[in-house]
C-alpha atoms as a PDB file:
ATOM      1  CA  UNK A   1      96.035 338.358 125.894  1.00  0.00           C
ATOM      2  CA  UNK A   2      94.942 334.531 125.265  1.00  0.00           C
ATOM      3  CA  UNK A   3      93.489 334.019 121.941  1.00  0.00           C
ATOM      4  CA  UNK A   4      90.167 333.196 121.779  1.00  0.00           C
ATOM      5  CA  UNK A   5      89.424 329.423 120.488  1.00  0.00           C
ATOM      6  CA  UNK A   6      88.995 328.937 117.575  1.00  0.00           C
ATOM      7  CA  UNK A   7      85.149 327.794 116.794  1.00  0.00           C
ATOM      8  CA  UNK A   8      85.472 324.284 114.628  1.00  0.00           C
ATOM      9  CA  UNK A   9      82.155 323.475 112.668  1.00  0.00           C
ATOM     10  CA  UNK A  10      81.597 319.612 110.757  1.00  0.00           C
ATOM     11  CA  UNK A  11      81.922 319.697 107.761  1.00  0.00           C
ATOM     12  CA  UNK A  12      78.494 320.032 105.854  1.00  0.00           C
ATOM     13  CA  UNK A  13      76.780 322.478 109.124  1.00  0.00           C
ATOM     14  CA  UNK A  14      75.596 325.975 107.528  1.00  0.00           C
ATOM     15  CA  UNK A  15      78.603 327.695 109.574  1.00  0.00           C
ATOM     16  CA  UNK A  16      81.310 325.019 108.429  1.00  0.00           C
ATOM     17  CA  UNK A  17      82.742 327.898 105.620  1.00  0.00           C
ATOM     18  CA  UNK A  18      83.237 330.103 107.727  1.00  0.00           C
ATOM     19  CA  UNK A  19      84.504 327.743 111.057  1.00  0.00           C
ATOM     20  CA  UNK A  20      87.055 327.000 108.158  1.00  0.00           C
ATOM     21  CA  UNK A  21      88.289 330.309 107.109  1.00  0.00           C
ATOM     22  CA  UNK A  22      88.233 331.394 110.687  1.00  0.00           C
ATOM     23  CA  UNK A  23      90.527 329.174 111.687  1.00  0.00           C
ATOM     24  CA  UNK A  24      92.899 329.643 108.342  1.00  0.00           C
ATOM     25  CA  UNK A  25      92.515 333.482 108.690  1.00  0.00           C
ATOM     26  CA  UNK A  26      93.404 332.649 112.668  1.00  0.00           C
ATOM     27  CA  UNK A  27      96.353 330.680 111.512  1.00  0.00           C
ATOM     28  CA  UNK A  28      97.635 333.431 108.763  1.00  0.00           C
ATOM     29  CA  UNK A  29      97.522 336.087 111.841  1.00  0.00           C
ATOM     30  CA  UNK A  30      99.460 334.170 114.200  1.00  0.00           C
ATOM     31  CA  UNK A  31     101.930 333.422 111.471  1.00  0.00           C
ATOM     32  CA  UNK A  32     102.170 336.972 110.624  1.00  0.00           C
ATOM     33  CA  UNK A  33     101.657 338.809 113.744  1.00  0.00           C
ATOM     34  CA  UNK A  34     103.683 337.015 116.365  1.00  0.00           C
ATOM     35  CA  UNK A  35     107.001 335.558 116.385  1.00  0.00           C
ATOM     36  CA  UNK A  36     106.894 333.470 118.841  1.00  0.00           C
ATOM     37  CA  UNK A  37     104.533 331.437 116.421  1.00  0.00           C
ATOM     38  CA  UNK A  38     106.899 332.118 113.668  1.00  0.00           C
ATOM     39  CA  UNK A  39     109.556 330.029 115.668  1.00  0.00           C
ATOM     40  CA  UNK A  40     107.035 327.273 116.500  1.00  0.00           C
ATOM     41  CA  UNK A  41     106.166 326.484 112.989  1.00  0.00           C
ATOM     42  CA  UNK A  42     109.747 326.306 111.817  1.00  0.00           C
ATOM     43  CA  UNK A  43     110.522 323.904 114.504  1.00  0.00           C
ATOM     44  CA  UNK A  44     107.548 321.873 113.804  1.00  0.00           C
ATOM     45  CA  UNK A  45     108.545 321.860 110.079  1.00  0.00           C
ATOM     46  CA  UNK A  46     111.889 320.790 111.211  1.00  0.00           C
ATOM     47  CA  UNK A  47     110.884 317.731 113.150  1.00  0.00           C
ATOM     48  CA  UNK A  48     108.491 317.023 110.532  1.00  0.00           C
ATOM     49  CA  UNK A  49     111.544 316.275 108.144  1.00  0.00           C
ATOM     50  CA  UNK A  50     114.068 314.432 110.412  1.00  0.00           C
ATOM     51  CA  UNK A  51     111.163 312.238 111.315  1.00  0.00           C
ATOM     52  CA  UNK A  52     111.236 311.545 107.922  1.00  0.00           C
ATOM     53  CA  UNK A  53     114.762 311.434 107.068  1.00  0.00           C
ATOM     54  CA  UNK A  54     115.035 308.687 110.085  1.00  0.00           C
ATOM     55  CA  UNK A  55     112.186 307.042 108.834  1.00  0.00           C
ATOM     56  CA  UNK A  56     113.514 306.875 105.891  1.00  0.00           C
ATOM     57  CA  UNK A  57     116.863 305.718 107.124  1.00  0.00           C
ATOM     58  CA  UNK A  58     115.500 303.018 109.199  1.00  0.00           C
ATOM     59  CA  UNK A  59     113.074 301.297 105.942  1.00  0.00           C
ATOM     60  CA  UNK A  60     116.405 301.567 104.141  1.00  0.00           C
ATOM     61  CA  UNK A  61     118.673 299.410 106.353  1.00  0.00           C
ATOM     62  CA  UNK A  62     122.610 300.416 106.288  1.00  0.00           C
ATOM     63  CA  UNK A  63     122.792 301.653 102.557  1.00  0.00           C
ATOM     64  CA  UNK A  64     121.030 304.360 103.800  1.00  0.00           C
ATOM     65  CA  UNK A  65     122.639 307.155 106.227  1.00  0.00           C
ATOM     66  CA  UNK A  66     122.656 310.582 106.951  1.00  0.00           C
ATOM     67  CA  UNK A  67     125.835 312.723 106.555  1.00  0.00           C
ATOM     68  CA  UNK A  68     126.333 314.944 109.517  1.00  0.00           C
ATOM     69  CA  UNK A  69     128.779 317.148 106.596  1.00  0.00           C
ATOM     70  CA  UNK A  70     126.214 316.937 104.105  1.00  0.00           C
ATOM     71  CA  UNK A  71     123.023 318.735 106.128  1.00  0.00           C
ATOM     72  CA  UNK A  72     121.129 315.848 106.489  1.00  0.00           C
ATOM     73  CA  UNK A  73     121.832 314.318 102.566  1.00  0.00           C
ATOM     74  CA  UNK A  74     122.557 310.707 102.219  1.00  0.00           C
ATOM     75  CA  UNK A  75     125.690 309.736 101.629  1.00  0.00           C
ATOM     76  CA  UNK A  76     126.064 307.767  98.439  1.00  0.00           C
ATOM     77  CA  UNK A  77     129.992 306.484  99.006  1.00  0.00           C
ATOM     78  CA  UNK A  78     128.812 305.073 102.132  1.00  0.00           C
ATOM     79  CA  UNK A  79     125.841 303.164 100.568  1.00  0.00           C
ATOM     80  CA  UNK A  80     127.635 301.788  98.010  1.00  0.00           C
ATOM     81  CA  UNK A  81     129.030 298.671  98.130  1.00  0.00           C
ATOM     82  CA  UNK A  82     132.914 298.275  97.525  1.00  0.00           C
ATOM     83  CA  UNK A  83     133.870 296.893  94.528  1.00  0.00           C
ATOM     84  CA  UNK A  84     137.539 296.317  95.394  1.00  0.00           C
ATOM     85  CA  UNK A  85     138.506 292.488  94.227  1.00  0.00           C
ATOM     86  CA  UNK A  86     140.348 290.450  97.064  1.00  0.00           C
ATOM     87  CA  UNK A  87     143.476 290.713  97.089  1.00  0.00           C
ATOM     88  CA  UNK A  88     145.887 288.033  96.265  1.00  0.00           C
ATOM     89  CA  UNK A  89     149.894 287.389  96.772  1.00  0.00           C
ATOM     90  CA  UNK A  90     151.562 287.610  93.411  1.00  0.00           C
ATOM     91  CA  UNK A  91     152.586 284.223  92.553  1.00  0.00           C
ATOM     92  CA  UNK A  92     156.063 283.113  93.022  1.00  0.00           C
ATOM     93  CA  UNK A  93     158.781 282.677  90.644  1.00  0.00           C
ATOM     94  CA  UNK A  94     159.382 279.102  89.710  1.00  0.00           C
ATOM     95  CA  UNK A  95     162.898 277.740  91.723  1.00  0.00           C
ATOM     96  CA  UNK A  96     165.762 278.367  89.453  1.00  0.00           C
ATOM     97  CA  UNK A  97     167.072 275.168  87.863  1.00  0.00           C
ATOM     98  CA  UNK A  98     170.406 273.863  89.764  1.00  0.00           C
ATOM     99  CA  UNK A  99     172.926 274.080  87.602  1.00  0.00           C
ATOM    100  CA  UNK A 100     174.438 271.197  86.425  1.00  0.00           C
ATOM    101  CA  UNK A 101     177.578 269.872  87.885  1.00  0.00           C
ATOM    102  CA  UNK A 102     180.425 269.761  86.095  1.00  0.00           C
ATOM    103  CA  UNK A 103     181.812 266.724  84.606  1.00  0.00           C
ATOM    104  CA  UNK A 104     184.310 264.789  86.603  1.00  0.00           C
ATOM    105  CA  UNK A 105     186.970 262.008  85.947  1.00  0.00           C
ATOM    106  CA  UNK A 106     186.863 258.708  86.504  1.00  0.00           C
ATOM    107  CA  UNK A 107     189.008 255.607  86.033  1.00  0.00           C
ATOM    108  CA  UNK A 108     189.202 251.525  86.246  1.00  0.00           C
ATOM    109  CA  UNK A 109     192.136 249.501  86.410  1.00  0.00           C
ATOM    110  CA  UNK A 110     191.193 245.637  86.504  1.00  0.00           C
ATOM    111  CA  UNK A 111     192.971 242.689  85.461  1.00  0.00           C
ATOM    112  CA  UNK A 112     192.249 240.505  82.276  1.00  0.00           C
ATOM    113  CA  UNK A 113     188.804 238.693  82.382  1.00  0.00           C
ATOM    114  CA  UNK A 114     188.061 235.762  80.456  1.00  0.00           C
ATOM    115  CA  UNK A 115     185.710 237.662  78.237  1.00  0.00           C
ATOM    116  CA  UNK A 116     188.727 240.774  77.631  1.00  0.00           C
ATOM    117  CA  UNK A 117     190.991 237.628  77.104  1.00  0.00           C
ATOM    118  CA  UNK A 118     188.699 236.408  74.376  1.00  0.00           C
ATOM    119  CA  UNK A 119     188.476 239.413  72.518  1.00  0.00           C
ATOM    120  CA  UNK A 120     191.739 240.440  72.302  1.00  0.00           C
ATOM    121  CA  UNK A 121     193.448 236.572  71.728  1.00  0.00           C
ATOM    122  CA  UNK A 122     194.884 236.246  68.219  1.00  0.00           C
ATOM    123  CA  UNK A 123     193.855 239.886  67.426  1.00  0.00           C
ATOM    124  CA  UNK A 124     196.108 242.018  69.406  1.00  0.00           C
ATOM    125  CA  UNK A 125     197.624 239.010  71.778  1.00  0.00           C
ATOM    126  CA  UNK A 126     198.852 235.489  70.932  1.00  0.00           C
ATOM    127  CA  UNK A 127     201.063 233.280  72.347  1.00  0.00           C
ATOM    128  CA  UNK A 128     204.648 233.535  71.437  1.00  0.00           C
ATOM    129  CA  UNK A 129     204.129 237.595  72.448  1.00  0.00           C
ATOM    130  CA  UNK A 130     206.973 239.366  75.625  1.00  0.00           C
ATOM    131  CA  UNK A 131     204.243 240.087  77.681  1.00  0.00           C
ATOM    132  CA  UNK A 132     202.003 236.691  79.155  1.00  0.00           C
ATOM    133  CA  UNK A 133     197.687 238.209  79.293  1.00  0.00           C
ATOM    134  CA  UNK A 134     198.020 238.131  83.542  1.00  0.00           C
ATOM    135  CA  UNK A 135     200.800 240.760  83.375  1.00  0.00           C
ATOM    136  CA  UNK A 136     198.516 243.152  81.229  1.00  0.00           C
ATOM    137  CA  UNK A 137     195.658 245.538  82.711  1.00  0.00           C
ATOM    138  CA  UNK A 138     192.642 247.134  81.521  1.00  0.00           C
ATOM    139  CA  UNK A 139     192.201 250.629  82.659  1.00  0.00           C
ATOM    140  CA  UNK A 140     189.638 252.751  81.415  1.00  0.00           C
ATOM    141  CA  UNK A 141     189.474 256.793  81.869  1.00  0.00           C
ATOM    142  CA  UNK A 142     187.451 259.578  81.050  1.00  0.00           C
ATOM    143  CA  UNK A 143     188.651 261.945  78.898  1.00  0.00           C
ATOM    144  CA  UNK A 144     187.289 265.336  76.755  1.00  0.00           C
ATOM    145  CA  UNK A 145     186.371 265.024  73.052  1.00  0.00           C
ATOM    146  CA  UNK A 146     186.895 267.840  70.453  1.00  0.00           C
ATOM    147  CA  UNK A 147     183.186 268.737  70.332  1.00  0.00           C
ATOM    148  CA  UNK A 148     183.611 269.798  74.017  1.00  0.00           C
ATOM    149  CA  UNK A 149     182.032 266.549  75.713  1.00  0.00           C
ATOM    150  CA  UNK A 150     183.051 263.865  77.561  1.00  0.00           C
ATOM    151  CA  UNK A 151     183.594 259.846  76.673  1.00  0.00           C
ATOM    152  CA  UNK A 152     185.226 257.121  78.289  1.00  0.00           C
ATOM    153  CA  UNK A 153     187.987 255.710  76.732  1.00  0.00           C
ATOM    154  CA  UNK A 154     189.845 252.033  77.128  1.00  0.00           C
ATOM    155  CA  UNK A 155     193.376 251.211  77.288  1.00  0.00           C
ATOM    156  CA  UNK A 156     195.625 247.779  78.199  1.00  0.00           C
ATOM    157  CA  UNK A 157     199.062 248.590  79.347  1.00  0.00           C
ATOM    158  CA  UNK A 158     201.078 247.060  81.173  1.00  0.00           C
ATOM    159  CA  UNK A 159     200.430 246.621  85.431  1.00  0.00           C
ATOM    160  CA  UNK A 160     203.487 248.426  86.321  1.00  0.00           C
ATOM    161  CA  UNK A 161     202.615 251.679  84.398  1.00  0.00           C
ATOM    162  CA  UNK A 162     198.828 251.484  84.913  1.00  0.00           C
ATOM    163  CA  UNK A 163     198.290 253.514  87.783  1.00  0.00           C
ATOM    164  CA  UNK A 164     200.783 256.370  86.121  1.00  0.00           C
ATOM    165  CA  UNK A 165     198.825 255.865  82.837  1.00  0.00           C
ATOM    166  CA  UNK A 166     195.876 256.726  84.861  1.00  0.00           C
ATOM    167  CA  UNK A 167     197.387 260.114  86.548  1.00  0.00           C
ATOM    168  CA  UNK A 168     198.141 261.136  82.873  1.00  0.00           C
ATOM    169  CA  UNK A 169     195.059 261.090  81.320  1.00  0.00           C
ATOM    170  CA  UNK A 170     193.312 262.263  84.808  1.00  0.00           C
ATOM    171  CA  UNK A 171     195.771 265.070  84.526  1.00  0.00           C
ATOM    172  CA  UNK A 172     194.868 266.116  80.502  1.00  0.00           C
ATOM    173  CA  UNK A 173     190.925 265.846  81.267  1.00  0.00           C
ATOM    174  CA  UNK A 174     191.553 268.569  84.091  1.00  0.00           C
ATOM    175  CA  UNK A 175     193.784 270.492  81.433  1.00  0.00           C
ATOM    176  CA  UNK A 176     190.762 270.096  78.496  1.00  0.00           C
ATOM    177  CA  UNK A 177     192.872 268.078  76.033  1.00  0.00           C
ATOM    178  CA  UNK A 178     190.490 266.246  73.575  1.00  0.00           C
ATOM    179  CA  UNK A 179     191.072 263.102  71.994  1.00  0.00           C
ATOM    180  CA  UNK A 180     189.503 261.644  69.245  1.00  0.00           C
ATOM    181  CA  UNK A 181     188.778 257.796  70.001  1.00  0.00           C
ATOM    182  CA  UNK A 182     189.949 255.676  72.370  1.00  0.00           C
ATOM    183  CA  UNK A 183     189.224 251.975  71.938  1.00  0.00           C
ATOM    184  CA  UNK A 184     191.204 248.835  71.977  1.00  0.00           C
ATOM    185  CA  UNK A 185     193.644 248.025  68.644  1.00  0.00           C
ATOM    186  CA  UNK A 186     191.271 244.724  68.947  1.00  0.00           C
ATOM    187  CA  UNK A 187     188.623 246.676  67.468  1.00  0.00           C
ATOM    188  CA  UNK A 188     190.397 247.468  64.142  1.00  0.00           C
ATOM    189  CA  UNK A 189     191.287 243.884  63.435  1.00  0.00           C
ATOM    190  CA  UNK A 190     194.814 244.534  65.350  1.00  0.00           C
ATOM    191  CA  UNK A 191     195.501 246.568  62.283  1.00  0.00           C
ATOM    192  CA  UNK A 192     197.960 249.794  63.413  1.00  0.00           C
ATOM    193  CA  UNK A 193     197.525 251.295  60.396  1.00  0.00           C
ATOM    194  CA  UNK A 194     193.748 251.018  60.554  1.00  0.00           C
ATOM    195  CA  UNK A 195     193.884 251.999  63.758  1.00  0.00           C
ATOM    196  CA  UNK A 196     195.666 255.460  63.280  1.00  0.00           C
ATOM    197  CA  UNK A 197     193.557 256.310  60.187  1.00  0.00           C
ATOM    198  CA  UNK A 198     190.452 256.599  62.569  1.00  0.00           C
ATOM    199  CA  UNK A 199     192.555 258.945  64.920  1.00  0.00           C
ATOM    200  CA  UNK A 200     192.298 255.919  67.575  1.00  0.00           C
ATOM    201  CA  UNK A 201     194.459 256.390  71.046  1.00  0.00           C
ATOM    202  CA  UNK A 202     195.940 252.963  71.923  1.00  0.00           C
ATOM    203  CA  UNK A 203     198.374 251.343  74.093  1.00  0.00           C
ATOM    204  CA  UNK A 204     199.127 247.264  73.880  1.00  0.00           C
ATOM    205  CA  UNK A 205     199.602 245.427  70.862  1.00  0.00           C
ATOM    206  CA  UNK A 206     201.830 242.301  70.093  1.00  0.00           C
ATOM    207  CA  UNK A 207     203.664 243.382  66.941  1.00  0.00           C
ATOM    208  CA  UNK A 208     207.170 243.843  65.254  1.00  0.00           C
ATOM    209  CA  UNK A 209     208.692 247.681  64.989  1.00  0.00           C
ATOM    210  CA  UNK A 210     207.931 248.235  61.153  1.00  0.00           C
ATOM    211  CA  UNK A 211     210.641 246.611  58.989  1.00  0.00           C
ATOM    212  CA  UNK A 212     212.489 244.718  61.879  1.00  0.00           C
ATOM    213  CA  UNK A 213     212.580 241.601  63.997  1.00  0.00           C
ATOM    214  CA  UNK A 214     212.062 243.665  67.151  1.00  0.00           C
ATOM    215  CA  UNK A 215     209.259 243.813  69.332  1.00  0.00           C
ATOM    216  CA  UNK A 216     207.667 247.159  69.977  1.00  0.00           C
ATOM    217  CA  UNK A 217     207.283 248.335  73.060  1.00  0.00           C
ATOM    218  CA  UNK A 218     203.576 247.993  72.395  1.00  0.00           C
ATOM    219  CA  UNK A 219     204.484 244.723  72.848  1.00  0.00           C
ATOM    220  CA  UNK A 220     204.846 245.273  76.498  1.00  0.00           C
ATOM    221  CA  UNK A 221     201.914 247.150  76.510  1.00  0.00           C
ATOM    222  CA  UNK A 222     204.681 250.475  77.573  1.00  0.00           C
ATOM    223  CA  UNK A 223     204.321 252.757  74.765  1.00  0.00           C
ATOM    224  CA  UNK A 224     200.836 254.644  74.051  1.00  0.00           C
ATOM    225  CA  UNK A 225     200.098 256.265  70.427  1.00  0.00           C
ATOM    226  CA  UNK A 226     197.753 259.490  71.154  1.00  0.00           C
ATOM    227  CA  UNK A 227     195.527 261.027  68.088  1.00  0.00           C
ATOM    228  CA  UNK A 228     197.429 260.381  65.626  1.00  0.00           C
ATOM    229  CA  UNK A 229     196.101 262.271  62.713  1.00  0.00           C
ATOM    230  CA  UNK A 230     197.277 265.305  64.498  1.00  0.00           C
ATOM    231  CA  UNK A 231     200.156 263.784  65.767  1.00  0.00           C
ATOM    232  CA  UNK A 232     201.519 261.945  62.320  1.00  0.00           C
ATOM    233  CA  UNK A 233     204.934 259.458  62.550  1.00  0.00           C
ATOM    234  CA  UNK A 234     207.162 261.306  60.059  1.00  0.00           C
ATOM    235  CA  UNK A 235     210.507 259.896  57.985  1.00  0.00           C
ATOM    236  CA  UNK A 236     211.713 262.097  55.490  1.00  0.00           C
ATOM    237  CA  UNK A 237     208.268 262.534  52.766  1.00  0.00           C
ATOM    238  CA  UNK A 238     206.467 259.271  54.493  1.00  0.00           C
ATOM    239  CA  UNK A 239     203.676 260.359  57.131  1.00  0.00           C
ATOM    240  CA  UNK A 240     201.344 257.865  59.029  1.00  0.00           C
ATOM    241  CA  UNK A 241     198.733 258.461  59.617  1.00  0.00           C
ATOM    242  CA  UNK A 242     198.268 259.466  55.502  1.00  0.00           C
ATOM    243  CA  UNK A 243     195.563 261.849  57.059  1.00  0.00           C
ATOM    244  CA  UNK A 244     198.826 263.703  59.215  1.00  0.00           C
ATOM    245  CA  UNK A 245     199.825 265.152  56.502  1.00  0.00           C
ATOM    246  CA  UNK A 246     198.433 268.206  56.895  1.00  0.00           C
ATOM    247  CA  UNK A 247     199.952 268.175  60.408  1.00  0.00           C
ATOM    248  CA  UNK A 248     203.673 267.795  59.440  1.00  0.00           C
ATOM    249  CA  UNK A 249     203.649 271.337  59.638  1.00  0.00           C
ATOM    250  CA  UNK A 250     203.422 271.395  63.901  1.00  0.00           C
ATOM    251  CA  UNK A 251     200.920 274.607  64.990  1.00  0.00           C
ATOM    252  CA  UNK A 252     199.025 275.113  67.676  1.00  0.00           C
ATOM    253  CA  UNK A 253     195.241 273.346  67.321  1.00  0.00           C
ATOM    254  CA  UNK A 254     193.421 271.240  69.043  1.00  0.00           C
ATOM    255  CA  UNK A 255     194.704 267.739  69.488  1.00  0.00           C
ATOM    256  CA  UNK A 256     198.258 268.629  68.534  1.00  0.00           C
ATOM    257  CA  UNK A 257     201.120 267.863  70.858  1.00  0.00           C
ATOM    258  CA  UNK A 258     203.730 270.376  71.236  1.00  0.00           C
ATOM    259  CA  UNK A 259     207.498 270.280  72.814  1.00  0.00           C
ATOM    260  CA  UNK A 260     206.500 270.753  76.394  1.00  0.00           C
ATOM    261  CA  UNK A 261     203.381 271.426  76.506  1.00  0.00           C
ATOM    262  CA  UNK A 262     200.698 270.263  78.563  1.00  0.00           C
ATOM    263  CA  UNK A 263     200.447 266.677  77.003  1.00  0.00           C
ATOM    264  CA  UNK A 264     204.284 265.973  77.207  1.00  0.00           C
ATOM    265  CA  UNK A 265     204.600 267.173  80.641  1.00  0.00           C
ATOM    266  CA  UNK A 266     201.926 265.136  82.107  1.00  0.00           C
ATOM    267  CA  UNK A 267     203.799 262.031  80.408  1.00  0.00           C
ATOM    268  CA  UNK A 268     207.078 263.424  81.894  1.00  0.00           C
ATOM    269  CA  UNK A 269     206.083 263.197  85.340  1.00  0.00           C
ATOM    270  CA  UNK A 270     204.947 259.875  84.704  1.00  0.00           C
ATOM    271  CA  UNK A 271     208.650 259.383  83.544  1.00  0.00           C
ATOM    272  CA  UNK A 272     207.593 259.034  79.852  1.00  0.00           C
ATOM    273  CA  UNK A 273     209.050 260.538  76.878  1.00  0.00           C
ATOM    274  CA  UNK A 274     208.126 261.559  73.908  1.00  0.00           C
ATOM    275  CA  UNK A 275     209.042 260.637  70.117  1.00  0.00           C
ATOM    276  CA  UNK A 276     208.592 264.361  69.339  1.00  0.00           C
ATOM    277  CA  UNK A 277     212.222 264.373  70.123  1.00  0.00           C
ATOM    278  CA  UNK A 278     213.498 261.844  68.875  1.00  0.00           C
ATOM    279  CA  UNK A 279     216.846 262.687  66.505  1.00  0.00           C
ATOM    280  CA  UNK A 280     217.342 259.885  64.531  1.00  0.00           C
ATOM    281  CA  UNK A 281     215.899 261.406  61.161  1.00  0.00           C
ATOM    282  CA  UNK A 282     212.436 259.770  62.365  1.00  0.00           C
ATOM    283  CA  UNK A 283     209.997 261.586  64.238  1.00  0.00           C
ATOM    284  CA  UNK A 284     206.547 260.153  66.455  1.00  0.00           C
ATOM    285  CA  UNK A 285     204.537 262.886  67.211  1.00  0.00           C
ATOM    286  CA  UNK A 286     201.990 260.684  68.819  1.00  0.00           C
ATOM    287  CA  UNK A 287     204.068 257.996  70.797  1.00  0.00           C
ATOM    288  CA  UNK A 288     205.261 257.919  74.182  1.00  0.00           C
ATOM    289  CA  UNK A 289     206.698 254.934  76.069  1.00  0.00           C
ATOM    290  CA  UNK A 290     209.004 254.850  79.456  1.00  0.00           C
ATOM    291  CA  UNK A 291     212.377 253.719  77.124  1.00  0.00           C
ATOM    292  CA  UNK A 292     211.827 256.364  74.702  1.00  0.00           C
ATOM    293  CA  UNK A 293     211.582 253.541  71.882  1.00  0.00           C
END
């Protein structure tokens, strides 16, 4: 049965109150009485609200969206912005430092300049000595020192033994044997005694044996003294160095030369021998020479 329409009054006409509660009382009845109408209002109401909600999500822009999980709320994880920081690579390590190469030897053998002839005339050469200045060589070498470095020392010997001179000492740098000083008898006023007192290594120098008429064979520039503080020249109670005293007694330290050890055999193969063994009631720790003088 169609429902009859509804009769709608202007507001202010004598029959607007009840045009009005007609149609509310209309309204209430269809609500209540049918279904059908029951259905129709709920979808209206429904429609009514996603309107909105889209409305809603459109003014908003993208932090605004509806969760499908959520029954239509917004979804505040999506809205807000990320606050993750950019990532960035860790930085690197810094290279590791190379590490240093060890130290390596080296060696010189020249002749006699005029400025090595000038220092060494009338100090540790003159004329009148076995050996003429051209004969004679300088030869410098690097060798260890007893706080564990490295120095280069100087020599003069005699040409024919200069390249074996050389092999020695290259031979006790690769074995670690330190020596204390090694600088030309020039610099201690040609002085032996001077020079063994500072522990000095030396070769040539024009002078008698002590208490003869016979050249030395640093005359020659063949023998070679090494430390001699630890290595003393001993007769009877005398000791030379006076500082070797305390070395008479013959142990094992640093510096010390022992009956074939490393220091004696590298002279040895050289074909030099040592006054460690001598016999004669003297004994040179420190000197070596091709003769065995």
């Amino acid at each position: 049965m169609a429902a009859r329409p509804t009769e709608v009054t202007a507001p202010g006409l004598p029959n607007a109150g009840r045009s009005v509660r007609n149609r509310t009382d209309s309204t209430r009845r269809a609500a209540v009485g049918h279904p059908s109408a029951t259905r129709r209002a709920a979808r209206v109401v429904g429609a009514v609200i996603a309107s909105g909600l889209l409305l809603a999500a459109c003014a908003g822009g993208p932090a605004a969206r509806v969760s499908p999980s959520s029954g239509g709320s917004e979804s505040a994880s999506a809205a807000a912005p990320s606050s993750a920081m950019p990532t960035t690579s860790p930085l690197s390590a810094p290279p590791a430092a190379p590490t240093p190469a060890p130290p390596t030897f080296a060696s010189t053998v020249t002749g006699i300049t005029p400025d090595l002839a000038d220092r060494v005339t009338s100090v540790s050469w003159h004329p009148g000595c076995p050996v003429p200045l051209a004969d004679l060589r300088y030869v410098t070498v690097s060798h260890r020192t007893f706080d564990g470095g490295v120095a280069t020392g100087e020599l003069i010997v005699h040409a024919e033994v200069a390249d074996g001179v050389v092999a020695v000492f290259h031979t006790l740098f690769d074995e670690g044997y330190p020596i204390r000083s090694m600088r030309l008898v020039d610099d201690f006023a040609g002085d032996d005694d001077a020079s063994m007192a500072a522990d000095n290594t030396s070769a040539f120098n024009c002078r008698l044996i002590a208490g003869t008429r016979v050249w030395s064979e640093h005359s020659y520039g063949r023998a070679i003294d090494v430390n001699p503080v630890e290595n003393p020249w001993v007769r009877g109670a005398a000791v030379a160095p006076p500082a070797g005293v305390g070395f008479v007694e013959r142990k094992a330290a640093p510096g010390v030369i022992l009956p074939d050890d490393v220091v004696v055999r590298a002279f040895a193969a050289a074909g030099w021998k040592w006054g460690g063994y001598w016999t004669a009631g003297t004994l040179d720790y420190q000197h070596f020479s091709p003769s065995g003088r």
